[in-house]
Structure formats: structure tokens, C-alpha cells
C-alpha atoms as a PDB file:
ATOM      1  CA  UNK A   1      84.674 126.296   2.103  1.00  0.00           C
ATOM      2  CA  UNK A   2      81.613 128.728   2.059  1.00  0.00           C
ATOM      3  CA  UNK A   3      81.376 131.672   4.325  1.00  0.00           C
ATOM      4  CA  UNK A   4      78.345 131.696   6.562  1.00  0.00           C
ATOM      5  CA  UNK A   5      77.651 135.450   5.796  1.00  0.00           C
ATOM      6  CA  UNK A   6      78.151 137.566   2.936  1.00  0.00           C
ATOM      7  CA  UNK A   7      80.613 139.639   3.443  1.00  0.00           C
ATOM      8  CA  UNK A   8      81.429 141.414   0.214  1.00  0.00           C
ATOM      9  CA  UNK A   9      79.734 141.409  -3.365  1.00  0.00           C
ATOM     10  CA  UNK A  10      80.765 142.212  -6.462  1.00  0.00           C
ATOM     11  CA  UNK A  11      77.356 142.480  -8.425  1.00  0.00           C
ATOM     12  CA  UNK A  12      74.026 141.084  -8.332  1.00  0.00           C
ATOM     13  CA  UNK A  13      71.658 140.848 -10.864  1.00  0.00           C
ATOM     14  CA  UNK A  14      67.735 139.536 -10.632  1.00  0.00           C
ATOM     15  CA  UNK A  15      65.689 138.994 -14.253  1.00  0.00           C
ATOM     16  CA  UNK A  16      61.790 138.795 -13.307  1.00  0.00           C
ATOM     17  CA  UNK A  17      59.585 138.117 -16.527  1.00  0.00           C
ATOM     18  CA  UNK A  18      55.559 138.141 -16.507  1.00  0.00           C
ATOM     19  CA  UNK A  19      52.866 138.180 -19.236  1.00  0.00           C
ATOM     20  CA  UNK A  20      53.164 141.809 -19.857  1.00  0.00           C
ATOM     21  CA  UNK A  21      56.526 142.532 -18.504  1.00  0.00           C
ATOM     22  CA  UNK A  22      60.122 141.820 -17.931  1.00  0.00           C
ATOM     23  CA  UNK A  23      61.753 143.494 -15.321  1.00  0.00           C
ATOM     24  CA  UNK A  24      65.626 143.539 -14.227  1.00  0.00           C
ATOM     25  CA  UNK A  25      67.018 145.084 -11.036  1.00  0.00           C
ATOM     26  CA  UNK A  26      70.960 145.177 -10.697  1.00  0.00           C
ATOM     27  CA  UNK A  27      73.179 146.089  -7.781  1.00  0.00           C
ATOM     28  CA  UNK A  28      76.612 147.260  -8.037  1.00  0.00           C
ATOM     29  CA  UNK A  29      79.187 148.481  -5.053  1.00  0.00           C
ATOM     30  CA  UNK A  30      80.140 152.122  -6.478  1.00  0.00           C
ATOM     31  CA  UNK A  31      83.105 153.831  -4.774  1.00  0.00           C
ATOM     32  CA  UNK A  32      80.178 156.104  -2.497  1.00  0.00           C
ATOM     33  CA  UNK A  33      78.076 153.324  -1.921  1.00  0.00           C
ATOM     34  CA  UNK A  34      75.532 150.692  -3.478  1.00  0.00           C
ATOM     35  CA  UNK A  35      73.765 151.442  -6.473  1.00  0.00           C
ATOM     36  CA  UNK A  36      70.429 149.368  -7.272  1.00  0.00           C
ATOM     37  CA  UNK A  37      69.169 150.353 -10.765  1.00  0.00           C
ATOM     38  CA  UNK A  38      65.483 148.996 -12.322  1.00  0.00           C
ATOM     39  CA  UNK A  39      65.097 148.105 -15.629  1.00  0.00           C
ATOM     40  CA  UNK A  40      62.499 147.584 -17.874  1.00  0.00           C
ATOM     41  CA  UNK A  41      62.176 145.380 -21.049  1.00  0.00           C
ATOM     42  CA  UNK A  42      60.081 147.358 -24.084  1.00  0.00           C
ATOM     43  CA  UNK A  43      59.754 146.298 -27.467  1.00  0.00           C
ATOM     44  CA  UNK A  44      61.326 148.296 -29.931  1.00  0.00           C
ATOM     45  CA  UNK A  45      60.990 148.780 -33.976  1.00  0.00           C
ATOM     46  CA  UNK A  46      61.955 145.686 -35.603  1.00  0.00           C
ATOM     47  CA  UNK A  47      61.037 143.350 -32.777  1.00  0.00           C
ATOM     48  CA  UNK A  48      63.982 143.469 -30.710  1.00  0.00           C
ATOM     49  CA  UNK A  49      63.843 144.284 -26.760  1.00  0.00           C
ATOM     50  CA  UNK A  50      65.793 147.642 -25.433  1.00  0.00           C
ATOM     51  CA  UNK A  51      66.224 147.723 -21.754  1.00  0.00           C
ATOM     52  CA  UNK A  52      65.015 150.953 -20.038  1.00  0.00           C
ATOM     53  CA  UNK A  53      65.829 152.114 -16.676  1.00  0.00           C
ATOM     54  CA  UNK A  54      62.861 153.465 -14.635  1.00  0.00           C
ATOM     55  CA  UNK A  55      64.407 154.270 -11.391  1.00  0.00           C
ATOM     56  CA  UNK A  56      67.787 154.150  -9.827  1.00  0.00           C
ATOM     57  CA  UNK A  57      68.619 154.335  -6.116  1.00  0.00           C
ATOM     58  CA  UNK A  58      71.752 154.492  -3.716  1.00  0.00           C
ATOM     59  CA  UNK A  59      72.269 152.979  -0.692  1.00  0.00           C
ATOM     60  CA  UNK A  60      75.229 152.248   1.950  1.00  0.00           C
ATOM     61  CA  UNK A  61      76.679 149.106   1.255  1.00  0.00           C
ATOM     62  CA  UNK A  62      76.174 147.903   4.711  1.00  0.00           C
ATOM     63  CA  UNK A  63      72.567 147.836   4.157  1.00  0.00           C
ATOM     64  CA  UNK A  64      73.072 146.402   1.223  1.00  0.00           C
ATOM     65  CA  UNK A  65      74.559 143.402   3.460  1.00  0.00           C
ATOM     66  CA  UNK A  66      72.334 143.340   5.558  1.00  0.00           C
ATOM     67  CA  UNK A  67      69.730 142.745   3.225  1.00  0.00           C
ATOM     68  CA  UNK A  68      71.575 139.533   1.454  1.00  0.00           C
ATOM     69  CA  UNK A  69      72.286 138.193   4.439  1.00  0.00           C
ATOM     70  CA  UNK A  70      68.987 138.645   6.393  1.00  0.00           C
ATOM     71  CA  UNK A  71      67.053 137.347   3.085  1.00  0.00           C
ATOM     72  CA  UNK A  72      69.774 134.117   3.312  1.00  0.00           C
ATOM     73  CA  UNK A  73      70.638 134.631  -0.464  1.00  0.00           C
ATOM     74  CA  UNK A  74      73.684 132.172  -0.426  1.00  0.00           C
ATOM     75  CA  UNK A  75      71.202 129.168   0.254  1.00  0.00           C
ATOM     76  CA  UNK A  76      69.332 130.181  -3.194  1.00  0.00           C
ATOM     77  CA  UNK A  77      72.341 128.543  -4.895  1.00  0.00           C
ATOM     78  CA  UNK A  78      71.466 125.882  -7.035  1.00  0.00           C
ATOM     79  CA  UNK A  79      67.977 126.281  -6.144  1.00  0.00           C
ATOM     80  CA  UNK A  80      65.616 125.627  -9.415  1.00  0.00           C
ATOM     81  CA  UNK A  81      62.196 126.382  -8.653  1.00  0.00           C
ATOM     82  CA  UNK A  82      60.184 123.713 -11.314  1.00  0.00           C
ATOM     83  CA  UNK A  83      56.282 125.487 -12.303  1.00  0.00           C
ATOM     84  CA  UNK A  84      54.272 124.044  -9.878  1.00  0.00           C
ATOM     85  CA  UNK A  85      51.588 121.562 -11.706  1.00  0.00           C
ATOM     86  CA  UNK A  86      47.989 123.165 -12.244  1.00  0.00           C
ATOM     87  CA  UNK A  87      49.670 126.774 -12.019  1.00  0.00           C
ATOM     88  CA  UNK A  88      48.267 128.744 -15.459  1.00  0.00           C
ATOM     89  CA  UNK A  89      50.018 132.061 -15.183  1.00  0.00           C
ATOM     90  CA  UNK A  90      52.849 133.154 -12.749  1.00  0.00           C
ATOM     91  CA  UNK A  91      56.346 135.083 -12.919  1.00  0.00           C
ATOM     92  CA  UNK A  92      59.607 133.706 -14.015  1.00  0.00           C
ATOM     93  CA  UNK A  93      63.091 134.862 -12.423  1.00  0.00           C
ATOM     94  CA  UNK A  94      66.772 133.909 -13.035  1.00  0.00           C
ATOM     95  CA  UNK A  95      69.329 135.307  -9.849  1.00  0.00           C
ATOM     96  CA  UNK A  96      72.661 135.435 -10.229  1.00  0.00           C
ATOM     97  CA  UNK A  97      74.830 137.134  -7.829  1.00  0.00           C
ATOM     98  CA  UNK A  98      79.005 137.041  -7.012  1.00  0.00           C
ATOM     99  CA  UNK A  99      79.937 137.433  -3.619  1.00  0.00           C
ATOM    100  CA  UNK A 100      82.971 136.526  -1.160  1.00  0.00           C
ATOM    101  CA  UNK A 101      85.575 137.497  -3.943  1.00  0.00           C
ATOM    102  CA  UNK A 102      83.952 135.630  -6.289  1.00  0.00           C
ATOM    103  CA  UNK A 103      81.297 132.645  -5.251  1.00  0.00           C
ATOM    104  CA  UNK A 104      78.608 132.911  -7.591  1.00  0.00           C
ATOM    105  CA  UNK A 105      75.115 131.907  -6.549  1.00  0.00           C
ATOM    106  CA  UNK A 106      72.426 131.576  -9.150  1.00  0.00           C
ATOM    107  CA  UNK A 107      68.684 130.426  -8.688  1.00  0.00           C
ATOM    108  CA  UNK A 108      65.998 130.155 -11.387  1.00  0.00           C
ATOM    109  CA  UNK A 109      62.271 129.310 -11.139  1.00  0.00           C
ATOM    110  CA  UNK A 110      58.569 129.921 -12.339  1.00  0.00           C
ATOM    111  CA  UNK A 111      55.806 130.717 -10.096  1.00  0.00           C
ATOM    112  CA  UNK A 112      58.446 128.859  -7.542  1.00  0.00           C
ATOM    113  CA  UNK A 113      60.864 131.224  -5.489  1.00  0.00           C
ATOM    114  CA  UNK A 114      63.334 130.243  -2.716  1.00  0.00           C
ATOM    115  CA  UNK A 115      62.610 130.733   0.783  1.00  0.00           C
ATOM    116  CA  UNK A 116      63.020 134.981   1.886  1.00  0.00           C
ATOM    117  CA  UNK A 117      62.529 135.911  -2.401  1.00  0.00           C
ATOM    118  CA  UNK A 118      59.527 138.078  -1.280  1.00  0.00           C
ATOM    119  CA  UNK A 119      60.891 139.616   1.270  1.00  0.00           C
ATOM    120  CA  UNK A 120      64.445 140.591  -0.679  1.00  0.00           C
ATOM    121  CA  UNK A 121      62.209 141.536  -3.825  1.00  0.00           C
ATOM    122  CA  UNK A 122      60.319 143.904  -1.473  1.00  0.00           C
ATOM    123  CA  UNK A 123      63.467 145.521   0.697  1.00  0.00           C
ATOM    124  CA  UNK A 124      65.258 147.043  -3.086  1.00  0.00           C
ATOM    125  CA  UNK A 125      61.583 147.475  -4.303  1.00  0.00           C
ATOM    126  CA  UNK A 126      61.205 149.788  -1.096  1.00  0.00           C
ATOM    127  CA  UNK A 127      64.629 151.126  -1.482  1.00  0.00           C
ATOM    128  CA  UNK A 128      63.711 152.406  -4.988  1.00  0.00           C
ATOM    129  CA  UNK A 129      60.448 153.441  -4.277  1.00  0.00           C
ATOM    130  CA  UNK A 130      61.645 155.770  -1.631  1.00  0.00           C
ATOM    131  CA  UNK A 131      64.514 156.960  -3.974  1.00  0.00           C
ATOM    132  CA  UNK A 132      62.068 157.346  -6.868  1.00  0.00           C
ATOM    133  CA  UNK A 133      59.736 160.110  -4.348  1.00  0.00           C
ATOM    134  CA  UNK A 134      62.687 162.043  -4.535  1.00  0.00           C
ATOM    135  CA  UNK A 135      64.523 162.165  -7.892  1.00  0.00           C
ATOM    136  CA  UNK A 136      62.650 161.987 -11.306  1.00  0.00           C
ATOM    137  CA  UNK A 137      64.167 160.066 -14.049  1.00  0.00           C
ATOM    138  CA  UNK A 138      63.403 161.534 -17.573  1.00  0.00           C
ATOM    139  CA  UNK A 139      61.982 158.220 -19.594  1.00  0.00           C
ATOM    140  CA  UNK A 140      62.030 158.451 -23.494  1.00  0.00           C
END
């Protein structure tokens, strides 16, 4: 039977892919806290795709919590968000996350996102951001 709340997590991982740009953010429990780290796709010689990290932040794993549960991100499971018809352009994502010692949610869609995606997309994007004011990463 499902848990109503997330409770613990193990790792969660969230692939967003435009026109110009892919874009990966994962979270990992570390033993001092969460750490959320944001990658970026580039194109390297001989076609092939290196990932990059362009900032990295740290949080406390209760607000890490907070932030799955308050976005609902265990009723994303299963949900596959088909391109809406007449949509031209948009962003792609694939979610995958394992929680509760081991439930694994995952969630796809283009230019379709499940109810609170925004809103979770913007709480690590803020985390980061505010992380980002204060350390400098050194990019190739």
C-alpha cells in the first residue's frame, strides 16, 4: 500500500529538453544534507552530448520533503503528458524519482506537465539560484 506522504527518498532525477537545450537537475540525500545539482547537455567533438554541471546547491533534507510533498509528486506516477494538438514548440521532461524505500514514480510529457510541475520546477530552480549568488562554479 502507498504512503500518503513522502517520507524518505533515495534519489530523484528530472530530464527537461527544449529546442536549444537539455537540462537535468538531480537530488541526492548526502550524509549533511540534500544535494540538488544542474546539469547541462552540450555538444561535444564528434557529435556526442557531455553533461555539464552549472550549479550545485545544498539543502536540509526536510525541505527537501517538504517540497515533494507540498508539490504532490507521488500522484505524477504514471502520469504521461501526450503533446497537446496544435502545440508547435514546447519542452519535453521525463521524472523519475525513488522514494519510501524504494517506490519509484516516473512521469513523462511534452508541452503537458502534471498538476504542481511549475511550482516544484521553480522551488530547486530558486534553491539553486540562491546557492549559485554565493558560490561560483568554474565551467570549462
Amino acid at each position: 500500500m502507498k504512503e500518503k506522504n513522502i517520507t524518505s527518498y533515495e534519489s530523484v532525477f528530472m530530464r527537461i529538453s527544449g529546442m536549444r537545450l537539455t537540462q537535468e537537475y538531480e537530488i541526492m540525500p548526502k550524509d549533511s544534507g540534500t544535494e540538488i545539482s544542474d546539469y547541462w547537455m552540450r555538444c561535444v567533438s564528434g557529435g556526442g552530448m557531455e553533461r555539464e554541471l552549472q550549479r550545485r546547491a545544498f539543502c536540509p533534507d526536510s525541505q527537501m520533503l517538504e517540497i515533494l510533498n507540498q508539490c504532490n509528486i507521488l500522484k505524477w506516477d504514471g502520469f504521461h503528458g501526450k503533446h497537446p494538438r496544435g502545440v508547435l514548440d514546447g519542452e519535453m521532461f521525463s521524472f523519475r524519482a525513488i522514494v519510501n524505500g524504494g517506490e519509484i514514480i516516473q512521469a513523462d510529457g511534452s508541452a503537458n506537465f502534471p498538476k504542481n510541475f511549475r511550482e516544484f520546477r521553480r522551488a530547486v530552480d530558486q534553491m539553486l539560484s540562491e546557492a549559485d549568488n554565493k558560490t561560483v562554479i568554474h565551467r570549462k
